[in-house]
Protein backbone atom coordinates (compact mmCIF):
# COMPACT_ATOMS: atom_id res chain seq x y z
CA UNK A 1 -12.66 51.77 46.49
CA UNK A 2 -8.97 51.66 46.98
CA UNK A 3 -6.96 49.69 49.30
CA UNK A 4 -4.51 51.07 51.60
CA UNK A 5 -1.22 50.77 48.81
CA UNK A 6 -2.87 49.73 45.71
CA UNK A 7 -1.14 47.45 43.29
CA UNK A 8 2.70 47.53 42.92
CA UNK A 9 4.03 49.54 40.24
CA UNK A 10 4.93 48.03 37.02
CA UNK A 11 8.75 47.96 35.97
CA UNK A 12 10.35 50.55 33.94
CA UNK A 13 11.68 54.63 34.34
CA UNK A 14 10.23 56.79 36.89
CA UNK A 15 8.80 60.17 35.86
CA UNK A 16 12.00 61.99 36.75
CA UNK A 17 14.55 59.28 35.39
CA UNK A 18 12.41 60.02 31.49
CA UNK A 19 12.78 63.29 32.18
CA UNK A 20 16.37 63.33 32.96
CA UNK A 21 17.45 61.40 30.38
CA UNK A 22 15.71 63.80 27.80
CA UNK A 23 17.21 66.27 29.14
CA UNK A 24 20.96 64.96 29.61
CA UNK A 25 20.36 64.31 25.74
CA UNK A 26 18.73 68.20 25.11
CA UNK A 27 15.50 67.56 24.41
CA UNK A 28 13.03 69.52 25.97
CA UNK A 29 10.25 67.49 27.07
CA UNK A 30 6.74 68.36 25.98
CA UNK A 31 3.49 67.88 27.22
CA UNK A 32 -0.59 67.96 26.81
CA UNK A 33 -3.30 69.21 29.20
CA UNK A 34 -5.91 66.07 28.03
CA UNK A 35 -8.38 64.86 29.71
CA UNK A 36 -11.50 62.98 28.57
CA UNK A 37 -14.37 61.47 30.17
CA UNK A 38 -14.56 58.29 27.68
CA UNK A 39 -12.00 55.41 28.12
CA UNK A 40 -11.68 55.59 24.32
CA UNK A 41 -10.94 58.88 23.64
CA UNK A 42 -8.73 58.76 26.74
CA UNK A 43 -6.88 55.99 25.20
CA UNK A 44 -6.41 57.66 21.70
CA UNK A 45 -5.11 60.82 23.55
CA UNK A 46 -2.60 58.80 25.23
CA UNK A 47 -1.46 57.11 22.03
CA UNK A 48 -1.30 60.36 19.93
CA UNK A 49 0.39 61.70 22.00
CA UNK A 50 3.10 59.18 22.71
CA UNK A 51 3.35 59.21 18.57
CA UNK A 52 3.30 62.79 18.59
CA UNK A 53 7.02 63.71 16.40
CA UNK A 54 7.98 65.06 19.53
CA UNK A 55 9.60 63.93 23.67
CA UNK A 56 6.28 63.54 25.18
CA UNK A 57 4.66 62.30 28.74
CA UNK A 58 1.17 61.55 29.06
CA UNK A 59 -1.36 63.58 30.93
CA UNK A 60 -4.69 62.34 32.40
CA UNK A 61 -6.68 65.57 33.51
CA UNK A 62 -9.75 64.76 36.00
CA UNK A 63 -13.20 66.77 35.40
CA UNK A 64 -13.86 69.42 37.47
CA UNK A 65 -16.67 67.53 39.13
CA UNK A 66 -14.07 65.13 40.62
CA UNK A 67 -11.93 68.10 41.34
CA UNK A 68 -14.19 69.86 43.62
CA UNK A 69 -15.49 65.97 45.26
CA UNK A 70 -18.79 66.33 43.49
CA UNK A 71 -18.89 62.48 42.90
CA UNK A 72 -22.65 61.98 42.75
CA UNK A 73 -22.27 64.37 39.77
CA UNK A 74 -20.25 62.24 37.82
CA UNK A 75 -22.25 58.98 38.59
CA UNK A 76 -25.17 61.11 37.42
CA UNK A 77 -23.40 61.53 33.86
CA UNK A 78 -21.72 58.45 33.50
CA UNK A 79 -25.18 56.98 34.29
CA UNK A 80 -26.82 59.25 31.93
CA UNK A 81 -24.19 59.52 28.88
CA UNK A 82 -23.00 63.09 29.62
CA UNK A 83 -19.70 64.02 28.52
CA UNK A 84 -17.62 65.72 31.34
CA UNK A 85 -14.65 68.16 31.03
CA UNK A 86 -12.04 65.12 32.19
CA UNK A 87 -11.22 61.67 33.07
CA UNK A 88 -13.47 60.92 35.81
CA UNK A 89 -10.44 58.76 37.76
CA UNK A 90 -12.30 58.42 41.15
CA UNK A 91 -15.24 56.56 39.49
CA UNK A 92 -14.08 54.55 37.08
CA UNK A 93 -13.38 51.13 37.77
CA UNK A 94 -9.26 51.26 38.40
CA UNK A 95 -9.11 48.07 36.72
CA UNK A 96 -10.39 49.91 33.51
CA UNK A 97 -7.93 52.56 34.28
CA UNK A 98 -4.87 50.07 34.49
CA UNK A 99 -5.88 48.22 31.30
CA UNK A 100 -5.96 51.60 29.30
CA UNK A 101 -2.46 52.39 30.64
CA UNK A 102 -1.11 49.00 29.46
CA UNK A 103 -2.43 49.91 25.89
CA UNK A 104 -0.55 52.83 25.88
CA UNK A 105 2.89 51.48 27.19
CA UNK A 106 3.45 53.09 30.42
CA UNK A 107 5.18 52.67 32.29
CA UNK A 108 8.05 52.87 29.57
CA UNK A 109 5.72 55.99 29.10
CA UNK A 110 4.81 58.02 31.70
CA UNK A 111 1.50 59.47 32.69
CA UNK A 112 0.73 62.38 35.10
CA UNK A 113 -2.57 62.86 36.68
CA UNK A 114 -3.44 66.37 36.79
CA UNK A 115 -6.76 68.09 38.68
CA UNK A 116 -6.74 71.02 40.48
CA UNK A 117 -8.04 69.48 44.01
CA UNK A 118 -7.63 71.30 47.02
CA UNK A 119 -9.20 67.99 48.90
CA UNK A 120 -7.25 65.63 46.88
CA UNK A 121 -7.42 62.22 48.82
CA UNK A 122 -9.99 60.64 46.55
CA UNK A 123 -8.06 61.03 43.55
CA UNK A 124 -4.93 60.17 45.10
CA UNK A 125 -6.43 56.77 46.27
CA UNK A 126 -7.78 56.71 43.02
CA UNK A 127 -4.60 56.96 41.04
CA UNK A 128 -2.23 54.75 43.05
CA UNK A 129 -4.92 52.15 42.69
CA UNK A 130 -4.89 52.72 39.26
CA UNK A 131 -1.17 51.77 39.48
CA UNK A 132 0.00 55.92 38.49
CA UNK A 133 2.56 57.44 40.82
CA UNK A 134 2.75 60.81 39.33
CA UNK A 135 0.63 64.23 40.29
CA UNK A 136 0.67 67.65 40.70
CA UNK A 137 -0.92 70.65 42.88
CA UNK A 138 -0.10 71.91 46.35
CA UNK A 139 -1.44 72.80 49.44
CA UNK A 140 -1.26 76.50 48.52
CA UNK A 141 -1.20 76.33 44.90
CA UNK A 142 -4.50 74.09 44.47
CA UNK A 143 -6.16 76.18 48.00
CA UNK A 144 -6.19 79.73 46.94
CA UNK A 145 -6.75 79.77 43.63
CA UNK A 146 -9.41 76.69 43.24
CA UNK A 147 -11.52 76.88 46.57
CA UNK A 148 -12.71 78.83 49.29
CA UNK A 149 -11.72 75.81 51.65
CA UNK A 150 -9.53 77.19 54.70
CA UNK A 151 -5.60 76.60 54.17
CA UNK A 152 -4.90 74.99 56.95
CA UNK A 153 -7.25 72.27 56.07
CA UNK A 154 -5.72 71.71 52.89
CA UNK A 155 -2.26 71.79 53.92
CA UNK A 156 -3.54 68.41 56.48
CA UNK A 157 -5.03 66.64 53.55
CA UNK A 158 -2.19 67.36 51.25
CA UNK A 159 0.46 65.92 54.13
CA UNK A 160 -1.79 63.33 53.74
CA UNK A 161 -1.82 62.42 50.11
CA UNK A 162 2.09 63.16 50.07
CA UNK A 163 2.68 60.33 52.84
CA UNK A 164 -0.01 57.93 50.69
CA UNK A 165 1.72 58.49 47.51
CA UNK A 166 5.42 58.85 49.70
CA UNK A 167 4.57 54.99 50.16
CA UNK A 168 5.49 53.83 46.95
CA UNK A 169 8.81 54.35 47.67
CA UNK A 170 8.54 50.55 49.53
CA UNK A 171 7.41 49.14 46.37
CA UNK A 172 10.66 50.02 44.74
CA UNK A 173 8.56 52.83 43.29
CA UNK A 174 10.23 56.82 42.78
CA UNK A 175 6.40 58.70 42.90
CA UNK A 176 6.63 62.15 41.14
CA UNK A 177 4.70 65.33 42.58
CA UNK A 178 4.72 68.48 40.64
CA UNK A 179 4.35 71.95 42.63
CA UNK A 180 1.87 74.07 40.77
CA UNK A 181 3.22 77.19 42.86
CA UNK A 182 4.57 79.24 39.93
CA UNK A 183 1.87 79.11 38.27
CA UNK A 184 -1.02 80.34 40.93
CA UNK A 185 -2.91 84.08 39.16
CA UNK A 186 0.75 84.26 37.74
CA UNK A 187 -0.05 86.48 35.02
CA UNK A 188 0.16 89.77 37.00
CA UNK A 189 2.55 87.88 40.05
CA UNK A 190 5.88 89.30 39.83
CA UNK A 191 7.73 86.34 39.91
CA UNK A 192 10.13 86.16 43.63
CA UNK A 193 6.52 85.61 44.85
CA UNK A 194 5.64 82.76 43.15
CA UNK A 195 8.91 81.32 42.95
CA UNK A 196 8.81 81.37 46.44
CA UNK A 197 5.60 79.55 47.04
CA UNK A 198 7.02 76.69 44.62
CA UNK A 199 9.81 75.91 46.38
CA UNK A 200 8.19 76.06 49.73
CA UNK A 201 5.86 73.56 48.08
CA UNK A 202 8.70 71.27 46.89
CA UNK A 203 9.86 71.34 50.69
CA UNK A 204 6.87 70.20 51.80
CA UNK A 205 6.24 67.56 49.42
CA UNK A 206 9.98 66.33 50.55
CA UNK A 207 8.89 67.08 54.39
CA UNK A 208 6.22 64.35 53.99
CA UNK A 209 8.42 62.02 52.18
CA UNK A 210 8.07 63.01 48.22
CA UNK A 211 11.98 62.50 46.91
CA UNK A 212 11.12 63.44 43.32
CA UNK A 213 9.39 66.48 42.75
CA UNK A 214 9.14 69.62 39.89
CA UNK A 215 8.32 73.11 40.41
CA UNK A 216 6.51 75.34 38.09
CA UNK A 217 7.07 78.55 36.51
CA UNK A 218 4.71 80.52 34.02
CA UNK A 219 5.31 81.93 31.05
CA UNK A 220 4.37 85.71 32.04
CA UNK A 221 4.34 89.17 29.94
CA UNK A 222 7.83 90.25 29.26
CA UNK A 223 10.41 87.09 28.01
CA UNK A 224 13.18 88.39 29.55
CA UNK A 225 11.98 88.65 33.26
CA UNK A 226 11.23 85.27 32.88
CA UNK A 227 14.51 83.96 31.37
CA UNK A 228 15.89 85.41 34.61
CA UNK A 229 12.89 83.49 36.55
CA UNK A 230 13.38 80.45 34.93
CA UNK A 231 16.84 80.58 36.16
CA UNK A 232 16.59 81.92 39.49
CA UNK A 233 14.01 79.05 40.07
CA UNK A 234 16.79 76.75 38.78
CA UNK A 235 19.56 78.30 41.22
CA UNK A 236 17.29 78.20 44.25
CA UNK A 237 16.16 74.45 43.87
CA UNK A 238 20.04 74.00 43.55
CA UNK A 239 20.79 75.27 46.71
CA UNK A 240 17.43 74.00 49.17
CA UNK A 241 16.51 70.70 46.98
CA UNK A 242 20.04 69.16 47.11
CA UNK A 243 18.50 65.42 48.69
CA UNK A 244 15.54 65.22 46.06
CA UNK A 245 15.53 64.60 42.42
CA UNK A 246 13.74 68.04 40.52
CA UNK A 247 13.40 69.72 37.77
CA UNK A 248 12.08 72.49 36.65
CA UNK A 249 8.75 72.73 34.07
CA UNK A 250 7.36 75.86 32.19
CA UNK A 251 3.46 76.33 31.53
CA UNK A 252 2.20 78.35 28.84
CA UNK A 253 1.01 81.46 29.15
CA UNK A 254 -1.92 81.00 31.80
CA UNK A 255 -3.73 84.31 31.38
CA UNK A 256 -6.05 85.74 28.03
CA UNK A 257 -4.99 83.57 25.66
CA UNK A 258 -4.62 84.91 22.01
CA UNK A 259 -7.42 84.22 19.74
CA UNK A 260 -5.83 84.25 16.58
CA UNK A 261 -4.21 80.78 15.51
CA UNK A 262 -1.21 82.86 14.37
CA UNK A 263 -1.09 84.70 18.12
CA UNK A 264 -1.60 81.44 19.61
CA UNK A 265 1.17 79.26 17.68
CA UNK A 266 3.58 82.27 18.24
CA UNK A 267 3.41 82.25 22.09
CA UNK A 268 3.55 78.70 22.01
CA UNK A 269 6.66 79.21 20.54
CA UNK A 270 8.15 81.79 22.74
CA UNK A 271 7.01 79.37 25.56
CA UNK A 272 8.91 76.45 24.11
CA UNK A 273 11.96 78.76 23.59
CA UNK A 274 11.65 80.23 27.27
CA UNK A 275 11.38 76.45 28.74
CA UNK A 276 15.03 75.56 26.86
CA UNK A 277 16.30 78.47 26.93
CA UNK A 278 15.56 78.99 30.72
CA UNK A 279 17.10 75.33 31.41
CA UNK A 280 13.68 73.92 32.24
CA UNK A 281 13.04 70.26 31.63
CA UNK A 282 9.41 70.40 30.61
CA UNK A 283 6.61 72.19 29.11
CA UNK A 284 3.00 72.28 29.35
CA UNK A 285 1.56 73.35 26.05
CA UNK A 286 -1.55 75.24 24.92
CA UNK A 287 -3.48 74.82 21.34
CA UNK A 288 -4.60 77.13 18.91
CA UNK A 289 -8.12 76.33 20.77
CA UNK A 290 -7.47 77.46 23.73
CA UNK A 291 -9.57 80.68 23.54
CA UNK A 292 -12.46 79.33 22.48
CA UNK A 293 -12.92 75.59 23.13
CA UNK A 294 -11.70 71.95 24.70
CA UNK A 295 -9.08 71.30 22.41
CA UNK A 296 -9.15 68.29 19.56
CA UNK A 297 -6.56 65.09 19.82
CA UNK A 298 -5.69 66.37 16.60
CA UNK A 299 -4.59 70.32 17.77
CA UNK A 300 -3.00 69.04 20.88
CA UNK A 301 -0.23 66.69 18.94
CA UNK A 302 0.37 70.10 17.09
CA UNK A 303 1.12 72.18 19.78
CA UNK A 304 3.48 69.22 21.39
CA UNK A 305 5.35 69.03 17.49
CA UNK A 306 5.17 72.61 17.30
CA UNK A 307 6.56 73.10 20.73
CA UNK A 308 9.48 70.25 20.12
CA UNK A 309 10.38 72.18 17.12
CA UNK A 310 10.47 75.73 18.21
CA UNK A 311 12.89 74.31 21.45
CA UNK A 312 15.50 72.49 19.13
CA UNK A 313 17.77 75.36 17.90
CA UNK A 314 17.67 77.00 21.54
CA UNK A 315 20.56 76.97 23.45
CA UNK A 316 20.70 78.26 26.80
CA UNK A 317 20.69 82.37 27.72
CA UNK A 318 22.18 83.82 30.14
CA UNK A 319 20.43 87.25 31.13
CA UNK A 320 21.36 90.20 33.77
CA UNK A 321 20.40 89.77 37.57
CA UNK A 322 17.12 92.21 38.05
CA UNK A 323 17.10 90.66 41.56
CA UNK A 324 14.41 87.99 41.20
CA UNK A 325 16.49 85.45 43.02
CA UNK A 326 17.03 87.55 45.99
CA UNK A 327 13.32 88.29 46.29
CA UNK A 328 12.79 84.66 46.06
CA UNK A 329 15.10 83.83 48.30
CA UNK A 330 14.02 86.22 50.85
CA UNK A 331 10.51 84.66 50.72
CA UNK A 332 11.54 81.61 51.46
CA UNK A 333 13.62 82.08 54.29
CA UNK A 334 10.93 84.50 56.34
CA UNK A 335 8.18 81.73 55.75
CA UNK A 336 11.07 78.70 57.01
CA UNK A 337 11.72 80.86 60.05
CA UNK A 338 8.22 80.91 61.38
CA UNK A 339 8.57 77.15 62.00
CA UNK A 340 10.42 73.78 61.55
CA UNK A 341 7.11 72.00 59.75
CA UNK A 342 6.67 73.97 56.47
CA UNK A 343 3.21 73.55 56.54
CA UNK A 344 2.73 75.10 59.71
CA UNK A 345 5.15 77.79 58.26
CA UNK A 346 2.89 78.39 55.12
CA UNK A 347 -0.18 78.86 57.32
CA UNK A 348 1.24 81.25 59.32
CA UNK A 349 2.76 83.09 56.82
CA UNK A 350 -0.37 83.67 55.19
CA UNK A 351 -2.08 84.43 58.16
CA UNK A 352 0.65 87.17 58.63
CA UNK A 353 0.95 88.83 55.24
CA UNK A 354 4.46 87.01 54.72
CA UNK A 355 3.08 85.67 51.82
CA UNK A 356 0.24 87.38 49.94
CA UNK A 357 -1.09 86.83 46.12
CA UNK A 358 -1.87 89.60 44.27
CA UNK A 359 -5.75 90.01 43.30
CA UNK A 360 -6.71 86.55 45.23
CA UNK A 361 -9.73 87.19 46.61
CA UNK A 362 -8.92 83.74 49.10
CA UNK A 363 -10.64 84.56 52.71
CA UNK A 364 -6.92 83.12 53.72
CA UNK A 365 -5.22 86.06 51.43
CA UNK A 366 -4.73 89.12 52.87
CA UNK A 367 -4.95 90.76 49.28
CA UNK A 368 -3.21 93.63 50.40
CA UNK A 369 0.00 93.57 47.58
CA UNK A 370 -0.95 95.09 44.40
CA UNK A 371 1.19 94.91 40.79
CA UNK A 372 1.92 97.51 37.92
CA UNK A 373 3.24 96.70 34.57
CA UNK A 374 5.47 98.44 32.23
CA UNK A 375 4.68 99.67 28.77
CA UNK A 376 7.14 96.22 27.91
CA UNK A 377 5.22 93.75 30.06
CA UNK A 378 7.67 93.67 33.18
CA UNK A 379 5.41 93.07 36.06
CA UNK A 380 6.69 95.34 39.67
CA UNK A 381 5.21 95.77 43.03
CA UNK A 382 3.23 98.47 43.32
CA UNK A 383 2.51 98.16 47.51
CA UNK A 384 4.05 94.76 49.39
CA UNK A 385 1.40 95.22 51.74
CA UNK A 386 3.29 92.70 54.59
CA UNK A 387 5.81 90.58 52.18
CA UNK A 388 9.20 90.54 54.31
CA UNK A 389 10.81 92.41 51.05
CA UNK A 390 13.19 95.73 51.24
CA UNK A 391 11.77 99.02 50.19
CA UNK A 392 13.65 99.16 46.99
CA UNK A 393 11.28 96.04 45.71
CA UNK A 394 8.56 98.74 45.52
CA UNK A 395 8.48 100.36 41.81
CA UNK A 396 7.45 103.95 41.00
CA UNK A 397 4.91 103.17 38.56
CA UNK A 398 1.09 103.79 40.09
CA UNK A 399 -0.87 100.58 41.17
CA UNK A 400 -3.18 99.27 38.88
CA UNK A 401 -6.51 100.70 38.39
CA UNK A 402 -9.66 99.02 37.09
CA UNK A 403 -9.29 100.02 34.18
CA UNK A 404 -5.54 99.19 34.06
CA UNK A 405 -6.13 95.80 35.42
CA UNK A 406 -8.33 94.97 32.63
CA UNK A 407 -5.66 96.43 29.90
CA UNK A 408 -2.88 94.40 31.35
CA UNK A 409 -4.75 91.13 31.78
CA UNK A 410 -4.94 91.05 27.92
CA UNK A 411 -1.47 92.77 27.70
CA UNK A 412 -0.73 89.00 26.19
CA UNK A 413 -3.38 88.43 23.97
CA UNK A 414 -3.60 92.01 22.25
CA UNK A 415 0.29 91.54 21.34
CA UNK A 416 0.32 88.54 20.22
CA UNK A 417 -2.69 89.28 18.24
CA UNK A 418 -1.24 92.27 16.31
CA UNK A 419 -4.45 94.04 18.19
């Protein structure tokens, strides 16, 4: 389907370079999770949300059949009319693809591609032929969570996709890959863990040639931990990403959303204010929908206005040192130790305990930390299990039971709810 470099880029701002400029000017960038299966729709998405009263990139989001390489399945519904949960990028004509983009302006506007592969090559041929240079995921970060597929095996396809899409850089091209790291089961992570696993991402990506890249952070359960996360992810890129353009972009909350339009708008809003307050650069935005449905055109342009408005009057806050940074920090240095190729240095430390999610039931994940959460929201380690942390990052609070677990996963939604 695609050739070996795909079409040269048009002419006009990289991802970062709109992103910096919105920033160097205060505006917090804002941005959608769409993705539809019709070129139409797609299109209108695009355009709303490029008129949306509001600093806004473009997002095409692949169905999950092209996610997971279930290609036959999406020939079977394109064939037979049925709607599917994304843009089916792979299988669409890229021709189609780079027409819709011209409609919408890019590349004066950019677009991501987002997916959730852990075996991503498909897509990635699919998008540079498509004439996109900007993506997201990880090796780890789009393994553990999404797929059962061993880690080493998606740490060789993903140096793989970073050295295809590393390769626009001789078309005069600055291609854009975003870490989802901070975000992986981040909603009872502390967050040195998964701060740690974004940067090691970004390292990689610039390992295998990436000189543009973003790393994530999710909007957890108490705001002020992460204030101090947003900003210890900050410090930390300043001091190991010092060749490579980054920045730094917030997700809403990831967990039980709240079901209430009120609880939903109101965490949107806390989200917006963490993302400038924090000194982020972007934010991914949820709808009033998310709880219940696929989200309208219509309900994402409000959450991007809603979002663009609730960041304006922010200014940046400085908060107390808890010692997230150090934890980070840390992490990263006991994974780089285990070996000069990071990706060699992420297997291992998984295989060794060195890094370990929380609840991740991955056959790579030793699943031997466990979490507790305060009455407030702040999220602790209840046992490290193997992490190369000092005893003092251990809390006093019990571990989590099954009951527990349940409470705090909708620790979110019941207070933003009023429930």
């Amino acid at each position: 389907m695609a050739t070996a470099t795909g079409p040269s880029p048009a002419v006009g701002p990289s991802f970062h370079t709109f992103i910096s400029d919105a920033r160097r000017d205060r505006r917090l960038v804002v941005q959608p999770r769409m993705g539809f299966s019709d070129t139409g729709a797609m299109t209108a998405g695009l355009r709303a949300t490029r008129a949306a009263r509001a600093t806004t990139v473009g997002t095409i989001t692949v169905d999950s059949y092209t996610r997971t390489g279930e290609l036959g399945a999406v020939e079977r519904a394109l064939r037979d009319g049925v709607a599917l949960n994304g843009y089916p990028l792979a299988s669409i004509d890229p021709g189609v693809t780079r027409t819709m983009l011209g409609e919408v302006g890019h590349p004066s506007f950019p677009v991501q591609v987002r997916h959730g592969s852990a075996a991503p090559t498909k897509i990635f041929e699919a998008l540079l032929e498509a004439g996109l240079d900007a993506t997201e995921g990880g090796p780890v970060s789009y393994c553990l969570p999404y797929s059962r597929r061993p880690l080493h095996l998606a740490v060789a396809e993903w140096a793989h996709c970073c050295r295809r899409l590393a390769a626009r850089r001789e078309d005069g091209a600055n291609p854009h890959l975003e870490s989802f790291g901070g975000c992986m089961l981040g909603q009872l992570c502390p967050p040195g863990l998964l701060i740690a696993i974004t940067v090691l991402e970004a390292l990689f990506f610039r390992q295998h040639g990436i000189r543009s890249v973003s790393v994530s952070f999710a909007q957890q359960t108490n705001h002020r931990q992460d204030l101090e996360g947003v900003q210890a992810l900050r410090a930390l890129c300043a001091e190991l990403l010092t060749d490579v353009d980054w920045h730094v972009v917030v997700y809403a909350y990831m967990g039980v959303y709240p079901r209430t339009p009120r609880g939903a708008r109101e965490i949107l809003r806390a989200a917006a204010r963490l993302a400038h307050g924090g000194g982020a650069a972007r934010l991914i935005v949820k709808t009033t929908a998310e709880a219940h449905r696929i989200p309208t055109i219509g309900e994402n342009v409000e959450a991007l206005e809603l979002a663009a408005a609730a960041a304006a009057d922010v200014t940046p806050q400085a908060v107390p040192d808890s010692g997230i940074r150090d934890e980070a920090r840390q992490l990263i240095h006991a994974v780089l130790s285990m070996d000069a190729d990071v990706g060699r240095a992420l297997v291992s430390a998984f295989a060794r305990g060195y890094l370990d999610v929380p609840y991740c039931i991955h056959p790579d994940n030793h699943a031997a930390t466990t979490t507790s959460m305060d009455a407030d929201g702040w999220l602790r380690w209840a046992d490290v299990g193997s992490l190369p942390l000092t005893p003092d990052a251990v809390s006093s609070p019990p571990l989590l039971t099954s009951a527990g677990l349940l409470r705090a996963l909708s620790h979110v939604q019941r207070s933003y709810d009023g429930a």
